[in-house]
PDB file of N, CA and C in Angstrom:
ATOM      1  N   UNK A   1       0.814  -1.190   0.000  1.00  0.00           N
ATOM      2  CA  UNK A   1       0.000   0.000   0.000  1.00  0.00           C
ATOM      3  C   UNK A   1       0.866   1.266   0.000  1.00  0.00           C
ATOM      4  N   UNK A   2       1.874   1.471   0.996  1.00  0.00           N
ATOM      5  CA  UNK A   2       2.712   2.356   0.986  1.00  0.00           C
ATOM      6  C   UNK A   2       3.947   2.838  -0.495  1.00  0.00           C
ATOM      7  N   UNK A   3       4.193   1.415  -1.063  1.00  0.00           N
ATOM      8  CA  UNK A   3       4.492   1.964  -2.424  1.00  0.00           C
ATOM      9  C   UNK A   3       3.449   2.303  -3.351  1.00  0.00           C
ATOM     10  N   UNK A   4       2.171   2.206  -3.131  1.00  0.00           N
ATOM     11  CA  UNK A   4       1.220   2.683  -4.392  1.00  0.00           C
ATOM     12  C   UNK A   4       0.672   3.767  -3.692  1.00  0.00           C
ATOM     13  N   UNK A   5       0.811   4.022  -2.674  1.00  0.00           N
ATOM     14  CA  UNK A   5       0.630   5.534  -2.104  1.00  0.00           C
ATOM     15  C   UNK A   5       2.051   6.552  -2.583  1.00  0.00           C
ATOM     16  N   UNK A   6       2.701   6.487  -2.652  1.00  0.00           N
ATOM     17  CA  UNK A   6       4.057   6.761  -2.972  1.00  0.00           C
ATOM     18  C   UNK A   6       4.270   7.364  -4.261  1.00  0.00           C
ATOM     19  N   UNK A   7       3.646   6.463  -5.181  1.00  0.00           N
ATOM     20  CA  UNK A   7       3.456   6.139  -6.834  1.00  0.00           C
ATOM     21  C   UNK A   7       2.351   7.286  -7.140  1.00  0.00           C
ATOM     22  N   UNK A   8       0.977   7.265  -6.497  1.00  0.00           N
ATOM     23  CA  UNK A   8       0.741   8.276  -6.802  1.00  0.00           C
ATOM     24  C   UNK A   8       0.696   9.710  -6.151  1.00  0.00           C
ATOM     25  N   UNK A   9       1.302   9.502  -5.244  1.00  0.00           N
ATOM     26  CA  UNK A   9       2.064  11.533  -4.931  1.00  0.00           C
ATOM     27  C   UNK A   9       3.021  11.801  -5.828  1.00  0.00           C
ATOM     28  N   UNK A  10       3.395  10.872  -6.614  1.00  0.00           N
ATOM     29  CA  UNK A  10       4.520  11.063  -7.435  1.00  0.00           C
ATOM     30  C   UNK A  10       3.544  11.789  -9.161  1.00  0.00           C
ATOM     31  N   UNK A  11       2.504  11.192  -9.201  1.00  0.00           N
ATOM     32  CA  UNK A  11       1.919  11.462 -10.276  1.00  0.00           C
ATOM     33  C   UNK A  11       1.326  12.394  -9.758  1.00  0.00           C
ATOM     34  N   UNK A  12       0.560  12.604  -8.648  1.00  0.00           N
ATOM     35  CA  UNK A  12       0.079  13.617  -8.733  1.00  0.00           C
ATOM     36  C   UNK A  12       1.095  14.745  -8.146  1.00  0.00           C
ATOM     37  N   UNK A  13       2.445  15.053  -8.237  1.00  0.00           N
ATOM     38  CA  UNK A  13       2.984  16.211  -8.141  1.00  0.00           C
ATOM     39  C   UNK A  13       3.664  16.278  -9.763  1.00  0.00           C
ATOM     40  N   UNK A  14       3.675  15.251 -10.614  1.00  0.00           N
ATOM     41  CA  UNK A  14       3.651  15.618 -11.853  1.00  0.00           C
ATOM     42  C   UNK A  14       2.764  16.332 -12.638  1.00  0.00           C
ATOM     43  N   UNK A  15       1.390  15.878 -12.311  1.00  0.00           N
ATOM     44  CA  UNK A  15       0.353  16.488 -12.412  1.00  0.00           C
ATOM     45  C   UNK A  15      -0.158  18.152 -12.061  1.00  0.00           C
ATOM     46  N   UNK A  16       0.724  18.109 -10.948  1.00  0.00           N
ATOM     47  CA  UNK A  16       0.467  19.669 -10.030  1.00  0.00           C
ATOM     48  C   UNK A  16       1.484  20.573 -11.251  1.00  0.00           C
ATOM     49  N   UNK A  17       2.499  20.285 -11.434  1.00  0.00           N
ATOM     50  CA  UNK A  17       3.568  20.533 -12.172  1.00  0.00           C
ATOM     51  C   UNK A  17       3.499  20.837 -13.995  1.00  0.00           C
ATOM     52  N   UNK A  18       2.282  20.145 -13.918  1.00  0.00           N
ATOM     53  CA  UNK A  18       2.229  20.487 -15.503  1.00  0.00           C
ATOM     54  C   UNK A  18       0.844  21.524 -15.831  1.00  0.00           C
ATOM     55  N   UNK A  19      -0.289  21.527 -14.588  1.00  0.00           N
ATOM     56  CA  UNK A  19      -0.765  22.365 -14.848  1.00  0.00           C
ATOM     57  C   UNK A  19      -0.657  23.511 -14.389  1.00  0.00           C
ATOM     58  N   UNK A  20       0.091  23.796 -13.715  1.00  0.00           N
ATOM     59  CA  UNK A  20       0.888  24.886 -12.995  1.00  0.00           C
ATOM     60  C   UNK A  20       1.213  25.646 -14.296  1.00  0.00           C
ATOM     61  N   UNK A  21       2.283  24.830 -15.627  1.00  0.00           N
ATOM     62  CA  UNK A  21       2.947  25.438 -16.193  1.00  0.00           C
ATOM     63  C   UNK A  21       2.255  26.061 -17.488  1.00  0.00           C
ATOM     64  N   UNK A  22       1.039  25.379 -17.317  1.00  0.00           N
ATOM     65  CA  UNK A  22      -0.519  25.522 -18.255  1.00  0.00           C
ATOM     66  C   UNK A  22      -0.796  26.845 -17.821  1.00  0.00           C
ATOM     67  N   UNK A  23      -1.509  26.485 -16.838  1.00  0.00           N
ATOM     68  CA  UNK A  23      -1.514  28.009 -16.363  1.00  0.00           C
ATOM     69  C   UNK A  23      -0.943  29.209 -15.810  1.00  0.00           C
ATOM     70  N   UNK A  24       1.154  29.269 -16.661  1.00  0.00           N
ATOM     71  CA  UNK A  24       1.581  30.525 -16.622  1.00  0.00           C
ATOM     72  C   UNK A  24       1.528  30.568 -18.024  1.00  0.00           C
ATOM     73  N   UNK A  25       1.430  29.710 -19.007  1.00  0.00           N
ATOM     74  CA  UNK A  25       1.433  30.214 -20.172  1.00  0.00           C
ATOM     75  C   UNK A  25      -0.061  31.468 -20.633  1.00  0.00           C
ATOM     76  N   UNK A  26       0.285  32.295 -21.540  1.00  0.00           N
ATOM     77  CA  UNK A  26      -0.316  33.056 -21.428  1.00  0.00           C
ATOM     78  C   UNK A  26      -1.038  33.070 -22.683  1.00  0.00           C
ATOM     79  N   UNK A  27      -0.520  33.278 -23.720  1.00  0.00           N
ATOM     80  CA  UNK A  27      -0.766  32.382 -25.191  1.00  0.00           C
ATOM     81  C   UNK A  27      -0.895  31.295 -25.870  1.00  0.00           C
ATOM     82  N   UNK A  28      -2.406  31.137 -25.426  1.00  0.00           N
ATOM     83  CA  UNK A  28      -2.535  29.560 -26.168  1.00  0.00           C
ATOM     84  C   UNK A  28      -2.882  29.284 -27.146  1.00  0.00           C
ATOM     85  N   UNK A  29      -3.731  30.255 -27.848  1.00  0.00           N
ATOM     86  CA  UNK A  29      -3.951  30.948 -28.842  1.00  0.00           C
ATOM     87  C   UNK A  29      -3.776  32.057 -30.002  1.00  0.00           C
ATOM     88  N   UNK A  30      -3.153  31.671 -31.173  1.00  0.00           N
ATOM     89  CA  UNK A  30      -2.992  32.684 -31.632  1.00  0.00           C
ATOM     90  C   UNK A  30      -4.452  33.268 -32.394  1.00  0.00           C
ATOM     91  N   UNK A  31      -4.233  34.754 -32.715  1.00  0.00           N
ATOM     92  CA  UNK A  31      -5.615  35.285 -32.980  1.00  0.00           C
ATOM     93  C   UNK A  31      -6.039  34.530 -34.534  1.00  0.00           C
ATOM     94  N   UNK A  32      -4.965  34.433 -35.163  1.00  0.00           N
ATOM     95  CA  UNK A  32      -5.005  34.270 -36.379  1.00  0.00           C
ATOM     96  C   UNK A  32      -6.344  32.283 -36.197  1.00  0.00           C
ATOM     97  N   UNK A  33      -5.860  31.667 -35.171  1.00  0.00           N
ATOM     98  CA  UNK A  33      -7.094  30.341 -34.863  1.00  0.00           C
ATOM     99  C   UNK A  33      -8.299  30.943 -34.180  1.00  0.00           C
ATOM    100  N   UNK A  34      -7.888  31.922 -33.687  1.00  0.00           N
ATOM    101  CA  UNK A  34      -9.299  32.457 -33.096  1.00  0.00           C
ATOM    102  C   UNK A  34     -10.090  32.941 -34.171  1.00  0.00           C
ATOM    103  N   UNK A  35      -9.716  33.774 -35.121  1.00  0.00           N
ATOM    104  CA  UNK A  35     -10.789  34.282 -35.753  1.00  0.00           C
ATOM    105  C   UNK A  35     -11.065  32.772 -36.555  1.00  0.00           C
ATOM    106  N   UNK A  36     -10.194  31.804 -36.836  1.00  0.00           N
ATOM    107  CA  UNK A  36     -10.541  30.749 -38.036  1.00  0.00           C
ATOM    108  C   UNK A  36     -11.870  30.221 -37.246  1.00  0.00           C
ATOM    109  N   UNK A  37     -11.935  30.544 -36.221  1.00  0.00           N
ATOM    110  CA  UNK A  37     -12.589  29.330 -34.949  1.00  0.00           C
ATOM    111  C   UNK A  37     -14.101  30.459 -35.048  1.00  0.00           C
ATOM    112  N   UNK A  38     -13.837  31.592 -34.975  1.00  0.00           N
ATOM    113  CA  UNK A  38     -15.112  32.003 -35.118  1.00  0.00           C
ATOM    114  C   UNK A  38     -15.898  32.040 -36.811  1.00  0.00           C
ATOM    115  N   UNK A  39     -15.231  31.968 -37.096  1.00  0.00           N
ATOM    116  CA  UNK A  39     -15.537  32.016 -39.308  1.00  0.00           C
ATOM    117  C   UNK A  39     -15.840  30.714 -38.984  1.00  0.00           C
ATOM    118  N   UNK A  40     -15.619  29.819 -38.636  1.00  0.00           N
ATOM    119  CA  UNK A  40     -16.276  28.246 -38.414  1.00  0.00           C
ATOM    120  C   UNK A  40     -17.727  27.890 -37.878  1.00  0.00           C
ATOM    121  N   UNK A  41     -18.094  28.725 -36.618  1.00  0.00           N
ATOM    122  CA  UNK A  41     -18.778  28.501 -35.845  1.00  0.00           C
ATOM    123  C   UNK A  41     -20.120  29.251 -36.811  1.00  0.00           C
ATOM    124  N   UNK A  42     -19.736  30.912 -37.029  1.00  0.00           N
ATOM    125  CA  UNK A  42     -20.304  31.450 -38.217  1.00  0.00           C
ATOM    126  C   UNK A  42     -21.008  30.457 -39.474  1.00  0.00           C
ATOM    127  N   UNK A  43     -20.726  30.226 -40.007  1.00  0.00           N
ATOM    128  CA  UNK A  43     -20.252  28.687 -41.117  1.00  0.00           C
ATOM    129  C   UNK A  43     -21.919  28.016 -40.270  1.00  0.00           C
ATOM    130  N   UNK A  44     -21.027  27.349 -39.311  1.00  0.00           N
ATOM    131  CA  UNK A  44     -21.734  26.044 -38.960  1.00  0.00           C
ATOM    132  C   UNK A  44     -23.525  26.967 -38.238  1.00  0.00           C
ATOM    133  N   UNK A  45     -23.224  27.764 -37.849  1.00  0.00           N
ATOM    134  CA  UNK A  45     -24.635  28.719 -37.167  1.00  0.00           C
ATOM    135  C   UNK A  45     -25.451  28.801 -38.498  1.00  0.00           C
ATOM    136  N   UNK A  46     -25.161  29.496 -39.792  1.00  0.00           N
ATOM    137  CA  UNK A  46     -25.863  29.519 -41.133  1.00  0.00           C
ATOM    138  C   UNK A  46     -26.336  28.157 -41.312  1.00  0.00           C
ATOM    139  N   UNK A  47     -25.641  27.603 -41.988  1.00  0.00           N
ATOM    140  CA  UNK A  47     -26.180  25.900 -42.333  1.00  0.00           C
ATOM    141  C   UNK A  47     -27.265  25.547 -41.241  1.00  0.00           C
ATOM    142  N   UNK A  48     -27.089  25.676 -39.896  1.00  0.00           N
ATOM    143  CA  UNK A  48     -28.212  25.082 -39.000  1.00  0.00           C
ATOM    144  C   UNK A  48     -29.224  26.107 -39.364  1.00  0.00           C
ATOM    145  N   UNK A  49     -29.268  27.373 -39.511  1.00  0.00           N
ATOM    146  CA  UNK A  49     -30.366  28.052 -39.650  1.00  0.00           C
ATOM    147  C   UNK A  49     -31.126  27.644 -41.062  1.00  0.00           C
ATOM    148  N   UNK A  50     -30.424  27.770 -41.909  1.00  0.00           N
ATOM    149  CA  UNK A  50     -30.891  27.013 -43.265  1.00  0.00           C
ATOM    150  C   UNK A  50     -31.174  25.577 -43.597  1.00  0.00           C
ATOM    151  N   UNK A  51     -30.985  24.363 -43.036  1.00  0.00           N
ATOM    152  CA  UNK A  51     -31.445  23.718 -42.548  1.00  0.00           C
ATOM    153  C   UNK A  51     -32.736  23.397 -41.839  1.00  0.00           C
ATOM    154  N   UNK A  52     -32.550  24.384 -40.485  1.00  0.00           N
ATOM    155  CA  UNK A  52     -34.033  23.815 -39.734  1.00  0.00           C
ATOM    156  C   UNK A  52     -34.989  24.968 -40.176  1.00  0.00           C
ATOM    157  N   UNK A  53     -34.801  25.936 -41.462  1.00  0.00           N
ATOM    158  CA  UNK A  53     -35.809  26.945 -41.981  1.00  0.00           C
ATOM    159  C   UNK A  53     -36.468  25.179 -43.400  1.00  0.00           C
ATOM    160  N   UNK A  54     -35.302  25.073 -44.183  1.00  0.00           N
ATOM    161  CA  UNK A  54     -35.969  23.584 -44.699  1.00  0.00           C
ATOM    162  C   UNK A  54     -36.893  23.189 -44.305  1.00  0.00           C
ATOM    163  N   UNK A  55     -36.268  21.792 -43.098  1.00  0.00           N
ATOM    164  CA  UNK A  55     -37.257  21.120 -42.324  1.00  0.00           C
ATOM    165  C   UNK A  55     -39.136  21.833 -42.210  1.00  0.00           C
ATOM    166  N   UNK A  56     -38.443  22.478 -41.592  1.00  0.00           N
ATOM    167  CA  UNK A  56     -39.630  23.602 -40.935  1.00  0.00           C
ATOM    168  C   UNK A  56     -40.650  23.451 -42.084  1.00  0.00           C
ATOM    169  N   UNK A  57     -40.309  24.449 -43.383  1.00  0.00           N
ATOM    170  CA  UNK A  57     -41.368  24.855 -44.560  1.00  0.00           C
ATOM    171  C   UNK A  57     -41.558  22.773 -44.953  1.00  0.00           C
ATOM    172  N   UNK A  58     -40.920  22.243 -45.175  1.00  0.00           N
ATOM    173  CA  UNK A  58     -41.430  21.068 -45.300  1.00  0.00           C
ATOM    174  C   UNK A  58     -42.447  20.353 -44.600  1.00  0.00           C
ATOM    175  N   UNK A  59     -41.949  20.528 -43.371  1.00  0.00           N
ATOM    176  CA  UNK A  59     -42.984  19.839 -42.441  1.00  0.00           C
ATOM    177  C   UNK A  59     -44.088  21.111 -42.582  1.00  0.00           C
ATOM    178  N   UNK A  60     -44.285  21.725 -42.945  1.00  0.00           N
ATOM    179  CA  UNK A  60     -45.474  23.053 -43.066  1.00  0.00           C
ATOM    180  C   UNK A  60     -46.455  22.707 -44.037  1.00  0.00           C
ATOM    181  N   UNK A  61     -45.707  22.431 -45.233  1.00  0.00           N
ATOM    182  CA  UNK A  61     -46.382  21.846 -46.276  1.00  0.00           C
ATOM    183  C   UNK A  61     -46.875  20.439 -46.471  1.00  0.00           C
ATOM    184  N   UNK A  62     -46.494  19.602 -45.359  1.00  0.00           N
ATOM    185  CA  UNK A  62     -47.146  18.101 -45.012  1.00  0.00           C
ATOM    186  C   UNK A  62     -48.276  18.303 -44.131  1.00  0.00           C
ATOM    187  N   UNK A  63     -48.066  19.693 -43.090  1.00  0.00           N
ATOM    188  CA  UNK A  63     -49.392  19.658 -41.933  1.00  0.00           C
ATOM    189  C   UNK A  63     -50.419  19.972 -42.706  1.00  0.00           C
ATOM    190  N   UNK A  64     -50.747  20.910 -44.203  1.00  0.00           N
ATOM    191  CA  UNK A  64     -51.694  21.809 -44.728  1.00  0.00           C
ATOM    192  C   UNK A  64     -52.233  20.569 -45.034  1.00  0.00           C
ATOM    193  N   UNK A  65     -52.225  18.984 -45.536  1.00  0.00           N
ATOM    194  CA  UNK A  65     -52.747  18.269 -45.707  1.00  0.00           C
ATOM    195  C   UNK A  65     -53.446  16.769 -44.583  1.00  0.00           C
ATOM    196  N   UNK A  66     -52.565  17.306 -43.288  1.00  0.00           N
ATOM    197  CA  UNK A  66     -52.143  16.473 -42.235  1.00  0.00           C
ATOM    198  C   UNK A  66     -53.694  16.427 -41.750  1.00  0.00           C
ATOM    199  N   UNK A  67     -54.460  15.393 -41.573  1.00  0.00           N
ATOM    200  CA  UNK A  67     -55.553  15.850 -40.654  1.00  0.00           C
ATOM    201  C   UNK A  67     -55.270  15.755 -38.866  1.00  0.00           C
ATOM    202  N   UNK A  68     -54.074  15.684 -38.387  1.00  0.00           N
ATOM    203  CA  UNK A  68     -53.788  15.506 -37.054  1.00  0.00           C
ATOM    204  C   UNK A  68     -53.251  17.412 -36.996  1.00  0.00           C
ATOM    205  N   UNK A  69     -52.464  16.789 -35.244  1.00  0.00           N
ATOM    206  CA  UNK A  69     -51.703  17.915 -35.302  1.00  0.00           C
ATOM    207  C   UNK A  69     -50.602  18.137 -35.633  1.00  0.00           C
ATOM    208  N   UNK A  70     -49.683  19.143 -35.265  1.00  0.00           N
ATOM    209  CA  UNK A  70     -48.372  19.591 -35.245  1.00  0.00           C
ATOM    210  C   UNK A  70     -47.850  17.921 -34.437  1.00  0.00           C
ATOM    211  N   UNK A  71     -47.921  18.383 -33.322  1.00  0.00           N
ATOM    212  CA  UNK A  71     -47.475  17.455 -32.413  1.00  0.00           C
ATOM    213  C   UNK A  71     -47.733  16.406 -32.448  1.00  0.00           C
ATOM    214  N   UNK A  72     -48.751  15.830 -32.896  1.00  0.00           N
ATOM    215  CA  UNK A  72     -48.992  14.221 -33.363  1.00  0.00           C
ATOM    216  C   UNK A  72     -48.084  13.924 -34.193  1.00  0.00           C
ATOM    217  N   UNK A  73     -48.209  14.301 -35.488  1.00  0.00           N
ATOM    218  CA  UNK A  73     -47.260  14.670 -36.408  1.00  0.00           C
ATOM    219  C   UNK A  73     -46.079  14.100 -36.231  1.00  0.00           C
ATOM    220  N   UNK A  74     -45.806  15.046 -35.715  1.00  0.00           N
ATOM    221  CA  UNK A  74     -43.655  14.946 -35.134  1.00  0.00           C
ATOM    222  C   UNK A  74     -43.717  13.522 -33.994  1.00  0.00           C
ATOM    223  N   UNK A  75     -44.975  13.240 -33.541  1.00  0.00           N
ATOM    224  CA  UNK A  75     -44.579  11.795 -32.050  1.00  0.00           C
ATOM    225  C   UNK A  75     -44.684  10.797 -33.366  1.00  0.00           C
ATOM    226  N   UNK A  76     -45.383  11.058 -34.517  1.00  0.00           N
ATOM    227  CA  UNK A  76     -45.669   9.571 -35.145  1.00  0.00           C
ATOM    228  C   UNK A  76     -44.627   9.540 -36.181  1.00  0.00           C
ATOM    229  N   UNK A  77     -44.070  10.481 -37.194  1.00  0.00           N
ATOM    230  CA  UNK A  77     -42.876  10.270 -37.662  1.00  0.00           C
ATOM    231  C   UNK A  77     -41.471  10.662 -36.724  1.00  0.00           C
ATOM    232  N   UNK A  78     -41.412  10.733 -35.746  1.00  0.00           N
ATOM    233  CA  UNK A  78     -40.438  10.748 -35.009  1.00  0.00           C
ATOM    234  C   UNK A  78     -39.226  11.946 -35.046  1.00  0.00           C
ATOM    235  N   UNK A  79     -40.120  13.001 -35.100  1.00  0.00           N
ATOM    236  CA  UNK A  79     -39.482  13.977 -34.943  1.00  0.00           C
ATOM    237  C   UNK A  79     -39.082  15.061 -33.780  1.00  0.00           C
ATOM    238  N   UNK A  80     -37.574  15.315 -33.783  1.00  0.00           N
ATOM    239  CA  UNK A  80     -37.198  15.657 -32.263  1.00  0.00           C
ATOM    240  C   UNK A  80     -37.128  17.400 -33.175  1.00  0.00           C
ATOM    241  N   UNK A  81     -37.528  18.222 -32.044  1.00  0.00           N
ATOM    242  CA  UNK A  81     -36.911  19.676 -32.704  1.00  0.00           C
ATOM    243  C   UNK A  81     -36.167  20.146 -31.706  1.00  0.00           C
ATOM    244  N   UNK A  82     -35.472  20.923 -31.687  1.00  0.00           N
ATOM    245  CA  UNK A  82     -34.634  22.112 -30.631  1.00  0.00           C
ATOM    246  C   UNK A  82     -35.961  22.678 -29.705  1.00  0.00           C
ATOM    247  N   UNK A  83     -36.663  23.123 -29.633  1.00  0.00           N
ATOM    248  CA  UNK A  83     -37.176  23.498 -28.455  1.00  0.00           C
ATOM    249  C   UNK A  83     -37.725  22.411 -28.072  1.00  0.00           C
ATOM    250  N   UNK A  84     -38.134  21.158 -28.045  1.00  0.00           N
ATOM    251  CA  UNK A  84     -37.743  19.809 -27.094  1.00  0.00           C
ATOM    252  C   UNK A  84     -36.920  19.946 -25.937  1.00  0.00           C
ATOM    253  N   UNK A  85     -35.797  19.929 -26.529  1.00  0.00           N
ATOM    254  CA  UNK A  85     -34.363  20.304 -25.647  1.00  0.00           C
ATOM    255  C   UNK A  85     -33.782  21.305 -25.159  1.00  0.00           C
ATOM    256  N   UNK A  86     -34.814  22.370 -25.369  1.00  0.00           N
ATOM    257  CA  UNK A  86     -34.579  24.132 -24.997  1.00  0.00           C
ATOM    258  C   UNK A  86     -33.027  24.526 -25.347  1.00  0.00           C
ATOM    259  N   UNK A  87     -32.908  24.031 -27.209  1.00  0.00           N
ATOM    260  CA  UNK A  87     -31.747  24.316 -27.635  1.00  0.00           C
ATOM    261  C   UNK A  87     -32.106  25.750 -28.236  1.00  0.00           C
ATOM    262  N   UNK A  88     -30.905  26.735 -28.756  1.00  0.00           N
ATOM    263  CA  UNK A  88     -31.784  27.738 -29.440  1.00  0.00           C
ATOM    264  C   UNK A  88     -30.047  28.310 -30.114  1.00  0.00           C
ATOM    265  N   UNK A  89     -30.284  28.631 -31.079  1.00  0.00           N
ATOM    266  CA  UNK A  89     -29.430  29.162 -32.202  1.00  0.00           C
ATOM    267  C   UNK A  89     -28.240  30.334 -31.402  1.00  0.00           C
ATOM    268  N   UNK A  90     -27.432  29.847 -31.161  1.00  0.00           N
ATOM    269  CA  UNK A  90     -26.491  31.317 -30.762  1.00  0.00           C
ATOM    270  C   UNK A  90     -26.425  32.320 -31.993  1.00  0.00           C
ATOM    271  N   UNK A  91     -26.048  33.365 -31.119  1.00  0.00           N
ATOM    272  CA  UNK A  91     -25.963  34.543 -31.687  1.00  0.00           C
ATOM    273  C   UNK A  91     -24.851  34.837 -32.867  1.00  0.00           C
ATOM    274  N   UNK A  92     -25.559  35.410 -34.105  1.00  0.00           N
ATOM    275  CA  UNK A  92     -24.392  35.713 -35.130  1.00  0.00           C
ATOM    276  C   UNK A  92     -23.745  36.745 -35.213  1.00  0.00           C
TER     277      UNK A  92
END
């Protein structure tokens, strides 16, 4: 017991030691990935909006004939939407 107690004060002062040195670095990022990282997110925010505007007018144009509801609808073909999950589009 006393050598595997041993073993890990040893890891965990390696451990203490490396995030220590994590957190004096100051630059982890250069701007030049930051902006790539936001032009990405940008990117990926459009496509979801254009996307679930799709869906949406589709499933719009199946209810005008649907004799149920909305919500029947989506439980019987199995459809999950974002406000289900109180997801909601970040900001562009």
């Amino acid at each position: 017991m006393q050598k595997e107690i041993q073993v890990l004060k040893e890891e965990c002062a390696g451990y203490t030691e490396r995030l220590k040195n994590i957190k004096a670095a100051t630059s982890h990022v250069t701007p030049e990935e930051k902006e790539q990282v936001y032009k990405e997110k940008q990117k990926y925010c459009k496509e979801w909006r254009k996307r679930k505007r799709m869906a949406t007018e589709l499933c719009d144009a199946i209810l005008e004939g649907y004799p149920k509801s909305k919500k029947q609808f989506f439980e019987e073909v199995g459809i999950e939407t974002d406000e289900d999950y109180n997801v909601k589009l970040p900001d562009p």
